[in-house]
PDB file of N, CA and C in Angstrom:
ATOM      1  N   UNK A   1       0.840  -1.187   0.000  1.00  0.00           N
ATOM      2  CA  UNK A   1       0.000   0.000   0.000  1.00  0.00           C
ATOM      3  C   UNK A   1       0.882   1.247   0.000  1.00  0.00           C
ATOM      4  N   UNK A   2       0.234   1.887  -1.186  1.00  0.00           N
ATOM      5  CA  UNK A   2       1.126   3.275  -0.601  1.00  0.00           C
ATOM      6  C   UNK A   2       0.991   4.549  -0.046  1.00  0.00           C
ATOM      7  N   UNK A   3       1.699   5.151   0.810  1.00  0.00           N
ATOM      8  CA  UNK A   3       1.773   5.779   1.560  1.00  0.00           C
ATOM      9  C   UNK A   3       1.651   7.169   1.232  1.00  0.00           C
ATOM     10  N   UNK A   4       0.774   7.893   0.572  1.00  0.00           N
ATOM     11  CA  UNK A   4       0.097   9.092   0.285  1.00  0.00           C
ATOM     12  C   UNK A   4      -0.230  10.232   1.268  1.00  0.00           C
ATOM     13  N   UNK A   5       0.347  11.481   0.886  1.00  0.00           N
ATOM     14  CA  UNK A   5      -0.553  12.927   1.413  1.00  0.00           C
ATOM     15  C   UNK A   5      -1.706  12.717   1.403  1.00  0.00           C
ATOM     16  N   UNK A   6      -2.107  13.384   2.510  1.00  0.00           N
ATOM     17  CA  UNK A   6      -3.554  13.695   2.311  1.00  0.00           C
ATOM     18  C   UNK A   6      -4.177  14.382   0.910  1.00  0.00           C
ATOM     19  N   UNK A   7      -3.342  14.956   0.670  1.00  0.00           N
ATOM     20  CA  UNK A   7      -3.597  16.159  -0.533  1.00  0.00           C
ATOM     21  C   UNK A   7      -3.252  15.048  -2.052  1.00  0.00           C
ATOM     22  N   UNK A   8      -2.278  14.029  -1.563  1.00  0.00           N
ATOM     23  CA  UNK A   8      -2.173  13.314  -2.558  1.00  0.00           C
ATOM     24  C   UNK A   8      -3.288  12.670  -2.978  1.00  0.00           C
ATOM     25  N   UNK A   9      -3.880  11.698  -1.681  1.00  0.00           N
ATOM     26  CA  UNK A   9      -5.094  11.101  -2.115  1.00  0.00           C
ATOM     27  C   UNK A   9      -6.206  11.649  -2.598  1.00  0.00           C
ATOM     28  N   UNK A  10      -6.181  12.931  -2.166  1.00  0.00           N
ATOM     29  CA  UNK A  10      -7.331  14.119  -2.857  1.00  0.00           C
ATOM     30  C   UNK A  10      -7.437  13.976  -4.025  1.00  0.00           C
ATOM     31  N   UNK A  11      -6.240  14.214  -4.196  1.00  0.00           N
ATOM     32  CA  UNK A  11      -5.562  14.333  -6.071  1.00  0.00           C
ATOM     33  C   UNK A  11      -6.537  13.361  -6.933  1.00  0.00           C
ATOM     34  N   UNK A  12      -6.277  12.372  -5.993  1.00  0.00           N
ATOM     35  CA  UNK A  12      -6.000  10.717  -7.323  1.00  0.00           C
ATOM     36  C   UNK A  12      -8.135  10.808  -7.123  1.00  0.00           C
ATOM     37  N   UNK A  13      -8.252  10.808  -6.124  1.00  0.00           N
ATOM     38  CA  UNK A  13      -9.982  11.013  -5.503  1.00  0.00           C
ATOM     39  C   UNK A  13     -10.198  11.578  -6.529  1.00  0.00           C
ATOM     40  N   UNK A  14     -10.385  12.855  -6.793  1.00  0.00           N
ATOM     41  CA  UNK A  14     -11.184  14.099  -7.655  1.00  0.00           C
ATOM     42  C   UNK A  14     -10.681  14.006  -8.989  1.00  0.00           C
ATOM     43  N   UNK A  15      -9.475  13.327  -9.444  1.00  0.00           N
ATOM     44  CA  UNK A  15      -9.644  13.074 -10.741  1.00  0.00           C
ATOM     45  C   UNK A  15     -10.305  11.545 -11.554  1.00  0.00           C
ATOM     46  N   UNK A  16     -10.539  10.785 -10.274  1.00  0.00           N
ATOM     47  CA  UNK A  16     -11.605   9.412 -10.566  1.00  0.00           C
ATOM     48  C   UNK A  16     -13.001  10.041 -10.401  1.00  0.00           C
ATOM     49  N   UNK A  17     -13.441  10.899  -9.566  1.00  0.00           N
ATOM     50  CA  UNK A  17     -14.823  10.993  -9.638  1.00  0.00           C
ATOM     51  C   UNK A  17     -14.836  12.528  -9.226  1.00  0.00           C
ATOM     52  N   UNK A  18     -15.530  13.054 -10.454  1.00  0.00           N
ATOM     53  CA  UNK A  18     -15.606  14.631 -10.051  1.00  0.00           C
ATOM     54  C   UNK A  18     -16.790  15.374  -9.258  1.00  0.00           C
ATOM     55  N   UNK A  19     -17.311  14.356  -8.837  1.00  0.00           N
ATOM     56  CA  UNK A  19     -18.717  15.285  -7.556  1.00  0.00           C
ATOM     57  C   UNK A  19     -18.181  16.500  -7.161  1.00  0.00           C
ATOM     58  N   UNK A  20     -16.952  16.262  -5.851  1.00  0.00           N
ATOM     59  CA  UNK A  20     -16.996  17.244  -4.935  1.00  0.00           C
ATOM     60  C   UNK A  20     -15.373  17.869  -5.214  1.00  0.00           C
ATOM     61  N   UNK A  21     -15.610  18.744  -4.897  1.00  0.00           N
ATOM     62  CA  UNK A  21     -14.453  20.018  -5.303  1.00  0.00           C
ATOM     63  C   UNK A  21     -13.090  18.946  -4.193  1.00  0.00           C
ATOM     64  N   UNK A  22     -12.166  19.153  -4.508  1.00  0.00           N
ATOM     65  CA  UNK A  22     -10.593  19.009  -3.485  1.00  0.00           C
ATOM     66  C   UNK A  22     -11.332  19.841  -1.542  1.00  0.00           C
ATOM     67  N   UNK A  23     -11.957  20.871  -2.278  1.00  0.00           N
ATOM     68  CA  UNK A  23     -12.194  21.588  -1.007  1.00  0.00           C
ATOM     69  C   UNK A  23     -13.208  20.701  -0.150  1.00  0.00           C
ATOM     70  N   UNK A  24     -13.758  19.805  -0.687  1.00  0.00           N
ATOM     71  CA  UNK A  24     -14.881  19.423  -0.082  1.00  0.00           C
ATOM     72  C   UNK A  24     -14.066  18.160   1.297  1.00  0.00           C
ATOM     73  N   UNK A  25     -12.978  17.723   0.522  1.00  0.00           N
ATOM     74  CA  UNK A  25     -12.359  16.597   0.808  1.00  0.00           C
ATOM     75  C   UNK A  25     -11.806  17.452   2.491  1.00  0.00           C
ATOM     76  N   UNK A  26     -11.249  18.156   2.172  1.00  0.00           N
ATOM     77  CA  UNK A  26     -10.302  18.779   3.324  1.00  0.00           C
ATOM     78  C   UNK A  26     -11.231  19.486   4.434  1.00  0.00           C
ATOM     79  N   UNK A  27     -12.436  20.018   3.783  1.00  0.00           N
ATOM     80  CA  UNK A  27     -13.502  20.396   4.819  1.00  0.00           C
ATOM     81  C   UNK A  27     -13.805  18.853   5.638  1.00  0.00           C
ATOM     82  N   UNK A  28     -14.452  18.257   5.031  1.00  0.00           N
ATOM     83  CA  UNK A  28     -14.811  17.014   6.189  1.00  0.00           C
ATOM     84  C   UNK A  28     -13.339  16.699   6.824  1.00  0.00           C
ATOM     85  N   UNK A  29     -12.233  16.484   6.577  1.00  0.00           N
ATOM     86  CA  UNK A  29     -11.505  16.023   7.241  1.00  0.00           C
ATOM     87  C   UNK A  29     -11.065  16.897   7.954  1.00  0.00           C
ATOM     88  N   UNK A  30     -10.976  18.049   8.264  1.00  0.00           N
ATOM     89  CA  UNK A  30     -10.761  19.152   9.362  1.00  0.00           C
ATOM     90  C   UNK A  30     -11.922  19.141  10.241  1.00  0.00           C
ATOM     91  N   UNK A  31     -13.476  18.789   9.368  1.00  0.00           N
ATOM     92  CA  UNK A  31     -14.610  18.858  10.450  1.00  0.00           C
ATOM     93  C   UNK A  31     -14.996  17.635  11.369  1.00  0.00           C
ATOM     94  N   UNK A  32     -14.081  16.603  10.772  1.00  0.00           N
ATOM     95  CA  UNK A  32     -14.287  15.143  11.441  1.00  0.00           C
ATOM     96  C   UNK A  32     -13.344  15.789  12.828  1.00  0.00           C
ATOM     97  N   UNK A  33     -12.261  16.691  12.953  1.00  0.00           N
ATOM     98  CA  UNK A  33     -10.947  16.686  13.763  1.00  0.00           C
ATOM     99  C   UNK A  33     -12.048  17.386  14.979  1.00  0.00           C
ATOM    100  N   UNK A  34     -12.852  18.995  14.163  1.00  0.00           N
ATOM    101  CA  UNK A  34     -13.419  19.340  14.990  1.00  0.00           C
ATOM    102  C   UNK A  34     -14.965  18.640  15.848  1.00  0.00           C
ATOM    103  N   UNK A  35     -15.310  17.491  14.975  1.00  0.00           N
ATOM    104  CA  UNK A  35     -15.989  16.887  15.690  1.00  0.00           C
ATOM    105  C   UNK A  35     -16.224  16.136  16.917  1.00  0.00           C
ATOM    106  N   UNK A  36     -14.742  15.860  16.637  1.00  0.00           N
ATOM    107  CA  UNK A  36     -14.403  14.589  17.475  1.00  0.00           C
ATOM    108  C   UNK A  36     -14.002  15.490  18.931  1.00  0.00           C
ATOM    109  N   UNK A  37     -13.346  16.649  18.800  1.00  0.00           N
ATOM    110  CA  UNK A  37     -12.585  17.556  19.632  1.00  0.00           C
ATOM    111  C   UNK A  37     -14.288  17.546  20.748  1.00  0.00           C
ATOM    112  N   UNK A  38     -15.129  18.299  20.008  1.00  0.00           N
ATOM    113  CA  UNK A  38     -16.552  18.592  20.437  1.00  0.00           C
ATOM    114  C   UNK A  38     -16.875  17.698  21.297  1.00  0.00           C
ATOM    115  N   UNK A  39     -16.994  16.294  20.598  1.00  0.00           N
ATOM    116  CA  UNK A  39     -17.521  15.416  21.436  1.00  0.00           C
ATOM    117  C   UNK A  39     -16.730  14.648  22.898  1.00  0.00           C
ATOM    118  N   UNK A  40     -15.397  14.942  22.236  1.00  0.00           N
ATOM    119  CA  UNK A  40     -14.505  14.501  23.686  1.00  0.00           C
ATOM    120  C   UNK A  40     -15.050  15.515  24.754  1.00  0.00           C
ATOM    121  N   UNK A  41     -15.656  16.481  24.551  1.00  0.00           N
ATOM    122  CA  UNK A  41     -15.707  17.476  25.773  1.00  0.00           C
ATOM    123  C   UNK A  41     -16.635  16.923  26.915  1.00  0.00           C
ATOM    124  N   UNK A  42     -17.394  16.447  26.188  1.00  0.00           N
ATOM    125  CA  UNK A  42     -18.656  15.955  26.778  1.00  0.00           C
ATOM    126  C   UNK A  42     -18.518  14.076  27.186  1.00  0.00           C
ATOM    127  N   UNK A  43     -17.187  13.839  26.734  1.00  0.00           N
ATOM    128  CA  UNK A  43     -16.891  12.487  27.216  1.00  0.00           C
ATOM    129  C   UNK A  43     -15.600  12.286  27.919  1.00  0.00           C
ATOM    130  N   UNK A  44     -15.263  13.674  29.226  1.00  0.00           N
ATOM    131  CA  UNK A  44     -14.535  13.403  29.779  1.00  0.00           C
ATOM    132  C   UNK A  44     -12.868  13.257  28.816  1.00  0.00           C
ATOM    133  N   UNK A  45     -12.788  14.012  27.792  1.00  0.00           N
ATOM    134  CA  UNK A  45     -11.574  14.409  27.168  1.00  0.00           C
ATOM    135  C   UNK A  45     -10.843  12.346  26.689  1.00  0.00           C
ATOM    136  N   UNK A  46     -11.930  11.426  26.334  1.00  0.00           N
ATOM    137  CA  UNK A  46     -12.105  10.603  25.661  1.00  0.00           C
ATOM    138  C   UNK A  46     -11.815  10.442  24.485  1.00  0.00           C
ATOM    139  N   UNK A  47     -11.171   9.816  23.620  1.00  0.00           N
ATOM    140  CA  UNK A  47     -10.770   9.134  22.478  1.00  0.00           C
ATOM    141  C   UNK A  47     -12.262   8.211  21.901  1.00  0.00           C
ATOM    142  N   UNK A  48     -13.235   8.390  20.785  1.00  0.00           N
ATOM    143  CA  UNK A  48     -13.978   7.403  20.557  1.00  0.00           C
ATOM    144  C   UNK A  48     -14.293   7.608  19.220  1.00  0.00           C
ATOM    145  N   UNK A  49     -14.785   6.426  18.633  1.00  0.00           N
ATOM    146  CA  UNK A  49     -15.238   6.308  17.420  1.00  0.00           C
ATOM    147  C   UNK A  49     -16.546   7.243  17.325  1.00  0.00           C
ATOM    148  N   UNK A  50     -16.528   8.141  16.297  1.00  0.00           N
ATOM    149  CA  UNK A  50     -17.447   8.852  15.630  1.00  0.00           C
ATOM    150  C   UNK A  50     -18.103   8.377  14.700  1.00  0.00           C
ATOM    151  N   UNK A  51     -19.553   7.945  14.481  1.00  0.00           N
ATOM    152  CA  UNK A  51     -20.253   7.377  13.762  1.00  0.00           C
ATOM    153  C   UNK A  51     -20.566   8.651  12.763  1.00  0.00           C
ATOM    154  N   UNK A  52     -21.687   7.894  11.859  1.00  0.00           N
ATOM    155  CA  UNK A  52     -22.239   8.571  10.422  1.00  0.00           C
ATOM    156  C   UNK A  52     -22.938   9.439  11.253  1.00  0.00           C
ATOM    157  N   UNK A  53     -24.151   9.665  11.796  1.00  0.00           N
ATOM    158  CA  UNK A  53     -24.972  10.552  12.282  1.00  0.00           C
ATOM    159  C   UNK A  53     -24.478  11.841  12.941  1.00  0.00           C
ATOM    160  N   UNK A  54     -23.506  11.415  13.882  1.00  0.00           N
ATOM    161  CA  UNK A  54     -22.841  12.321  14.632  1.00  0.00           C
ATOM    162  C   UNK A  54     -21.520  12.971  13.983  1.00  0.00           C
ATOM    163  N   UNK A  55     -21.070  12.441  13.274  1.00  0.00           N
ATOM    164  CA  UNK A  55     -20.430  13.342  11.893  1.00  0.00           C
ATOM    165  C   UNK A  55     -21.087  14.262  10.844  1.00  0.00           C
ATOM    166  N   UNK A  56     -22.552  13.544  10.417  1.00  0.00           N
ATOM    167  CA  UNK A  56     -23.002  14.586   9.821  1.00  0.00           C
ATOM    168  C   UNK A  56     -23.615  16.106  10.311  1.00  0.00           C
ATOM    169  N   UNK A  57     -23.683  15.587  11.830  1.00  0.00           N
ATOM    170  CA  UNK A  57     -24.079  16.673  12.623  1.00  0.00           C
ATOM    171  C   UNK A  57     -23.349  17.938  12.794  1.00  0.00           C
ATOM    172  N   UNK A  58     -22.262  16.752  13.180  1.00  0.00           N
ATOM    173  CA  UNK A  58     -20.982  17.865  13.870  1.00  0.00           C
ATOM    174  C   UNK A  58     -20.487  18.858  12.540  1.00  0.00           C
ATOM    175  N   UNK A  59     -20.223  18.301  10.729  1.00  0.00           N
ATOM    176  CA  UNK A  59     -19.891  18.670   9.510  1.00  0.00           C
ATOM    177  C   UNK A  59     -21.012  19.776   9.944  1.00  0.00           C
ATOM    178  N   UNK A  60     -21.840  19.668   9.379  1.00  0.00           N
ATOM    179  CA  UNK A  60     -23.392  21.107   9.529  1.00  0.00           C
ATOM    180  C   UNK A  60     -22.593  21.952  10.605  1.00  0.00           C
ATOM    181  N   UNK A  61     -22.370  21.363  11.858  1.00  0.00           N
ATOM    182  CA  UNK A  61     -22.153  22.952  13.333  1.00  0.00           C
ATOM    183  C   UNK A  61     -20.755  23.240  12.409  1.00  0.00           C
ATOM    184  N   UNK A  62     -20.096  22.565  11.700  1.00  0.00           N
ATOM    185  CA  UNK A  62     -18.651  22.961  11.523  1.00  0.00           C
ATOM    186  C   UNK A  62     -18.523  24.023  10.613  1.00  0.00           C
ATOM    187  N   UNK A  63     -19.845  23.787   9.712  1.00  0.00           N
ATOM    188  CA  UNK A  63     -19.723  24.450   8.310  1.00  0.00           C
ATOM    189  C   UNK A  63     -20.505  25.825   8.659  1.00  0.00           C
ATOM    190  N   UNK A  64     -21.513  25.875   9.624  1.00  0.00           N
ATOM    191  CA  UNK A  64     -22.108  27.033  10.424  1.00  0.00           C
ATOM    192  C   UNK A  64     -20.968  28.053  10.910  1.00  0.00           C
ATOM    193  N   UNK A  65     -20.044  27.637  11.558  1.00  0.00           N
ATOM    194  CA  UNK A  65     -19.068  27.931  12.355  1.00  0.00           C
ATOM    195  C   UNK A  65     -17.970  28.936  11.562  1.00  0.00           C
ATOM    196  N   UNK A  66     -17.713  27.956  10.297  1.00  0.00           N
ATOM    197  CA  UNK A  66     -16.608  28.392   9.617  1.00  0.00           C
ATOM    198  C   UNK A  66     -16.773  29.243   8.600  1.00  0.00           C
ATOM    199  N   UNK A  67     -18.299  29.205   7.850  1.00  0.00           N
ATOM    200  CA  UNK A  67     -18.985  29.845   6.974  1.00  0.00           C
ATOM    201  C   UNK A  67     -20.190  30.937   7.167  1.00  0.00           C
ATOM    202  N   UNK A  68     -20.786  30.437   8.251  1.00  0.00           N
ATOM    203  CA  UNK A  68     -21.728  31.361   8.827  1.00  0.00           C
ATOM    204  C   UNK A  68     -22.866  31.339   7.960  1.00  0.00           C
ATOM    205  N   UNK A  69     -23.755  32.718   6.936  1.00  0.00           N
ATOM    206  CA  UNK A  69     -24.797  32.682   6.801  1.00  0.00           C
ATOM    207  C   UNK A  69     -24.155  31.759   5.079  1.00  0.00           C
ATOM    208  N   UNK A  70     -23.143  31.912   4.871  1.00  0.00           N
ATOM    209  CA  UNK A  70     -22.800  31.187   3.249  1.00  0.00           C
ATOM    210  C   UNK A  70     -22.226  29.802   3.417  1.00  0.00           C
ATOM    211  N   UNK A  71     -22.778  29.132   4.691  1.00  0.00           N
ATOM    212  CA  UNK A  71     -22.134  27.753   4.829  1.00  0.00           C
ATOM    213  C   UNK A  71     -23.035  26.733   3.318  1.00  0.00           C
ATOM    214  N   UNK A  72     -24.490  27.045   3.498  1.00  0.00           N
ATOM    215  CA  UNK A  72     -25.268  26.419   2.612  1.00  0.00           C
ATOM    216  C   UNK A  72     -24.345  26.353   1.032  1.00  0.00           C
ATOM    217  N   UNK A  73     -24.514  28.070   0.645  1.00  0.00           N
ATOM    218  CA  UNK A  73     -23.837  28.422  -0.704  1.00  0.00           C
ATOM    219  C   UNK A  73     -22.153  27.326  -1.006  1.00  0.00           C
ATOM    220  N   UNK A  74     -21.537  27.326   0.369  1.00  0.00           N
ATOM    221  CA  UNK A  74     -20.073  27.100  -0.182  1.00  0.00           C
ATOM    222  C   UNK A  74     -19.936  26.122   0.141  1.00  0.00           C
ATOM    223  N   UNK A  75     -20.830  24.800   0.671  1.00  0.00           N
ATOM    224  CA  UNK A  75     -20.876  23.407   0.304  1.00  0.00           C
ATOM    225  C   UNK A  75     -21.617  23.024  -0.666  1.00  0.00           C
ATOM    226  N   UNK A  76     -22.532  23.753  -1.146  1.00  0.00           N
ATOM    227  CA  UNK A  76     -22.856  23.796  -2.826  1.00  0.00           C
ATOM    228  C   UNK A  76     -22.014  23.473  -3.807  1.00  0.00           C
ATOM    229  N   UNK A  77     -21.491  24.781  -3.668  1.00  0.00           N
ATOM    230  CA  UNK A  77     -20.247  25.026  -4.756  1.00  0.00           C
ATOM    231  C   UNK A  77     -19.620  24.312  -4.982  1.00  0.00           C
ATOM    232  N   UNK A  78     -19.075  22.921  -3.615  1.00  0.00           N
ATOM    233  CA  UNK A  78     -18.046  22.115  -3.699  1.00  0.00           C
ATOM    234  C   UNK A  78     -18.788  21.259  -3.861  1.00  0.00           C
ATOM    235  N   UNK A  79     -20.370  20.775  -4.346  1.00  0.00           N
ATOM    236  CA  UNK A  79     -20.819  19.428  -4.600  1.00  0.00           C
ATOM    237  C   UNK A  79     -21.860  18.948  -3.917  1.00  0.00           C
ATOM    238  N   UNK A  80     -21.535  19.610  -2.485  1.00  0.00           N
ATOM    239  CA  UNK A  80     -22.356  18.820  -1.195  1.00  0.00           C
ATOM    240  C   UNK A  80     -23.838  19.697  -0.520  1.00  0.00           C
ATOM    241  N   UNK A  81     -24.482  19.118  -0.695  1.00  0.00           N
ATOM    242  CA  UNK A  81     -26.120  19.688  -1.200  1.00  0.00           C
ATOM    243  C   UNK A  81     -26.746  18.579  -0.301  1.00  0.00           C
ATOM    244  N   UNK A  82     -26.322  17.548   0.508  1.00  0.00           N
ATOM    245  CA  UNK A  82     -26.875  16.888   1.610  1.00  0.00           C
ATOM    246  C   UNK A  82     -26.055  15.879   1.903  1.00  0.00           C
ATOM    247  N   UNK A  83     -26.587  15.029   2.970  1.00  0.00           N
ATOM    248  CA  UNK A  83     -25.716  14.847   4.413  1.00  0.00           C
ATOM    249  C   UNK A  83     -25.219  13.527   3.662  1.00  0.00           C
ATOM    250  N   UNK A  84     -25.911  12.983   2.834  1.00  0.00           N
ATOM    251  CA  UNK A  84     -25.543  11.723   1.953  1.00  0.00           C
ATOM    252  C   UNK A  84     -24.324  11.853   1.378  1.00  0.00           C
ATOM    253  N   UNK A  85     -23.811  13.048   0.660  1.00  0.00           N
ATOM    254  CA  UNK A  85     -22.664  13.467   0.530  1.00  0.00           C
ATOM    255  C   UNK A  85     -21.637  13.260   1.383  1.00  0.00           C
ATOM    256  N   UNK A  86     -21.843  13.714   2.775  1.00  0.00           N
ATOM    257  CA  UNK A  86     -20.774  13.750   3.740  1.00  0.00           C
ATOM    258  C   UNK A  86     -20.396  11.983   3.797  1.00  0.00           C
ATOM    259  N   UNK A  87     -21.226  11.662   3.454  1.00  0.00           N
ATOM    260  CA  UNK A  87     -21.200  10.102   3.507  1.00  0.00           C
ATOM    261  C   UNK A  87     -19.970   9.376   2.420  1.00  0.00           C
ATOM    262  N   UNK A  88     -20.364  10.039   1.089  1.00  0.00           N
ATOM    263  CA  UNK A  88     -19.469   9.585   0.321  1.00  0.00           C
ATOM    264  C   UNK A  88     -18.183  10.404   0.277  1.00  0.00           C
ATOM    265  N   UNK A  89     -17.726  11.363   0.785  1.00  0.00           N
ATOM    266  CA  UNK A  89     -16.729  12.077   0.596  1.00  0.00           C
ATOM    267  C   UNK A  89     -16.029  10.632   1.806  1.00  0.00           C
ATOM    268  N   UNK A  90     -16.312  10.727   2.860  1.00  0.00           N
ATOM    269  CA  UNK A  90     -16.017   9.760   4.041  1.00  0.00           C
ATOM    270  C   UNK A  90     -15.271   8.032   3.557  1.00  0.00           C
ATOM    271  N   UNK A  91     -16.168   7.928   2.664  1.00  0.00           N
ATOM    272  CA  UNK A  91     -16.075   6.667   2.126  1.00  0.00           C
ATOM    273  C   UNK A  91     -14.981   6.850   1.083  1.00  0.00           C
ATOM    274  N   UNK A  92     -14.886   7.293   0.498  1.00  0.00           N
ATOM    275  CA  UNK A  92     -13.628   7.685  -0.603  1.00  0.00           C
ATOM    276  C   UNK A  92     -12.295   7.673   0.060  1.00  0.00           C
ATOM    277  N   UNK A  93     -12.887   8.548   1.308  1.00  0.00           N
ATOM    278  CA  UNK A  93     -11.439   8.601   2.088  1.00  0.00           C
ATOM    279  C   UNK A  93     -11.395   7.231   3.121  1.00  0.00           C
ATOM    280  N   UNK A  94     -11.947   6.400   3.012  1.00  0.00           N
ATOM    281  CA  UNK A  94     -11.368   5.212   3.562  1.00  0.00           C
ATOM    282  C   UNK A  94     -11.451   4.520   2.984  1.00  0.00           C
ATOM    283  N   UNK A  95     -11.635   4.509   1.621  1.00  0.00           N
ATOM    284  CA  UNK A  95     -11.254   3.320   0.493  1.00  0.00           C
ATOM    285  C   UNK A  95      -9.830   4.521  -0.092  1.00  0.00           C
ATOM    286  N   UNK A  96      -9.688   5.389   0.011  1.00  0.00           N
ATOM    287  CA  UNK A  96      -8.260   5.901  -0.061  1.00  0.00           C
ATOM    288  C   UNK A  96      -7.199   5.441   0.925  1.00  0.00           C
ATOM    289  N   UNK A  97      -7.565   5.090   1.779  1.00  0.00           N
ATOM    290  CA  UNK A  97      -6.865   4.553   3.076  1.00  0.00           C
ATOM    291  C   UNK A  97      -6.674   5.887   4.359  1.00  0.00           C
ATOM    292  N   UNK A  98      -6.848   6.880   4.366  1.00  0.00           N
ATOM    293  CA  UNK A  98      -6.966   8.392   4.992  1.00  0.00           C
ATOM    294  C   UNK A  98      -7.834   8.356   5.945  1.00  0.00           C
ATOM    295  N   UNK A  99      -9.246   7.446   6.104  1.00  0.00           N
ATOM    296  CA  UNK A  99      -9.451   7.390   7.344  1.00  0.00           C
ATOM    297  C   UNK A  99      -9.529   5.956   7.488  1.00  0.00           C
ATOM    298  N   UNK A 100     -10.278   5.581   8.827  1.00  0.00           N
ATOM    299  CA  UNK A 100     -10.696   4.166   9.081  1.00  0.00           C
ATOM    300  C   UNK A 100     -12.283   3.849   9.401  1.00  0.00           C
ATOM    301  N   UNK A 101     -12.497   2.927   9.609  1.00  0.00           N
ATOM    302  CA  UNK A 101     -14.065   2.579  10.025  1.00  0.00           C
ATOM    303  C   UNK A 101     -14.134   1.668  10.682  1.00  0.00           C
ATOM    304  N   UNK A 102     -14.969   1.081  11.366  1.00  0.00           N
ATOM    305  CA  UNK A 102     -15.495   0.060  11.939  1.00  0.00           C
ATOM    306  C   UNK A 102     -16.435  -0.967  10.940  1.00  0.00           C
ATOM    307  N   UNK A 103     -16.678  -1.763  11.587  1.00  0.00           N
ATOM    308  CA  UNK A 103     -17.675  -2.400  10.887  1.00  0.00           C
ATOM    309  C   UNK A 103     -19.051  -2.496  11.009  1.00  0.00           C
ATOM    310  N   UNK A 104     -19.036  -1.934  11.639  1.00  0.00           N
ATOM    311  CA  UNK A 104     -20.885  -1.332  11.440  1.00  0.00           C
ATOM    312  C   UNK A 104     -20.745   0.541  10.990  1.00  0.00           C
ATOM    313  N   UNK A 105     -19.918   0.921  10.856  1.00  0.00           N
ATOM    314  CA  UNK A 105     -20.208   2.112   9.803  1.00  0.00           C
ATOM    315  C   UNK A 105     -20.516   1.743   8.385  1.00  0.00           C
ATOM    316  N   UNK A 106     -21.337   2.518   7.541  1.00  0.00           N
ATOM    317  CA  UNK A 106     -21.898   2.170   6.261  1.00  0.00           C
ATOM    318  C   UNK A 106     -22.397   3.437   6.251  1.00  0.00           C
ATOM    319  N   UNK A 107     -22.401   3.824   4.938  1.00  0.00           N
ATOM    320  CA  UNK A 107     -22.738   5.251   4.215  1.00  0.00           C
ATOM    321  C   UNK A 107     -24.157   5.117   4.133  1.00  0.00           C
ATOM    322  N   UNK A 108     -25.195   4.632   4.562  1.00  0.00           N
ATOM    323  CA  UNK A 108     -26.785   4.917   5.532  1.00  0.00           C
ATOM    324  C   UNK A 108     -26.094   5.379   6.432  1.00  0.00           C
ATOM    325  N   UNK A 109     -25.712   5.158   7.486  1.00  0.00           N
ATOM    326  CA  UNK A 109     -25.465   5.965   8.444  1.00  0.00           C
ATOM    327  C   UNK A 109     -25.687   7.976   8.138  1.00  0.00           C
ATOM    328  N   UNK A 110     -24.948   8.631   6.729  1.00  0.00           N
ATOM    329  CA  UNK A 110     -25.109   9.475   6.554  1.00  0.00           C
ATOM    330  C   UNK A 110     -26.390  10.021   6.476  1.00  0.00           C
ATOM    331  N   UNK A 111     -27.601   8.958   5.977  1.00  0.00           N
ATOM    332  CA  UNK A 111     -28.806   9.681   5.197  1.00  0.00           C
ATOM    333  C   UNK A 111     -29.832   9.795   5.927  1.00  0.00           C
ATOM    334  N   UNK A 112     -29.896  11.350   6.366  1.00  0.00           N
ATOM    335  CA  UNK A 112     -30.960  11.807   7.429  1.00  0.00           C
ATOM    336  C   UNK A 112     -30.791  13.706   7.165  1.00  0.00           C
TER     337      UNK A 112
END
């Protein structure tokens, strides 16, 4: 297996399937960091697996946060127009090898 940038696997990602912008890739994976940060707060500064639901949640407060009233507009732009999305950007990146999963994660998990 080889051992790829993040930015590398982006690369090879967005020129196999053009849905979502490069930007879209690096937003979830900065909003998975701030998700997880979020939820340790509330679990005693805990290490835990983040499921589909609670990722797509935390992506939305992230994109509120970082974008404000143009969060809607500028996950548009990059492709992502619902939470099913966050799903497959996710999945790309762990069939890229960039993140991991469990085995009861599955891209339903995203669609709500």
């Amino acid at each position: 297996m080889e051992n790829l940038s993040f930015k590398e696997a982006v690369d090879r990602i967005t020129q196999q399937d053009k849905r979502y912008a490069p930007e879209a890739y690096f937003f979830v994976r900065d909003g998975l960091e701030h998700t997880t940060k979020n939820l340790r707060k509330g679990a005693r500064g805990l290490a835990r697996h983040v499921n589909g639901k609670e990722l797509s949640e935390g992506l939305c407060n992230y994109a509120l946060d970082e974008f404000g009233p143009l969060a809607y507009y500028t996950l548009k732009r990059w492709g992502i127009t619902r939470t099913d999305d966050f799903g497959e950007i996710v999945f790309a990146l762990i069939a890229a090898g960039m993140l991991g999963k469990t085995d009861e994660d599955k891209r339903e998990d995203f669609d709500h």
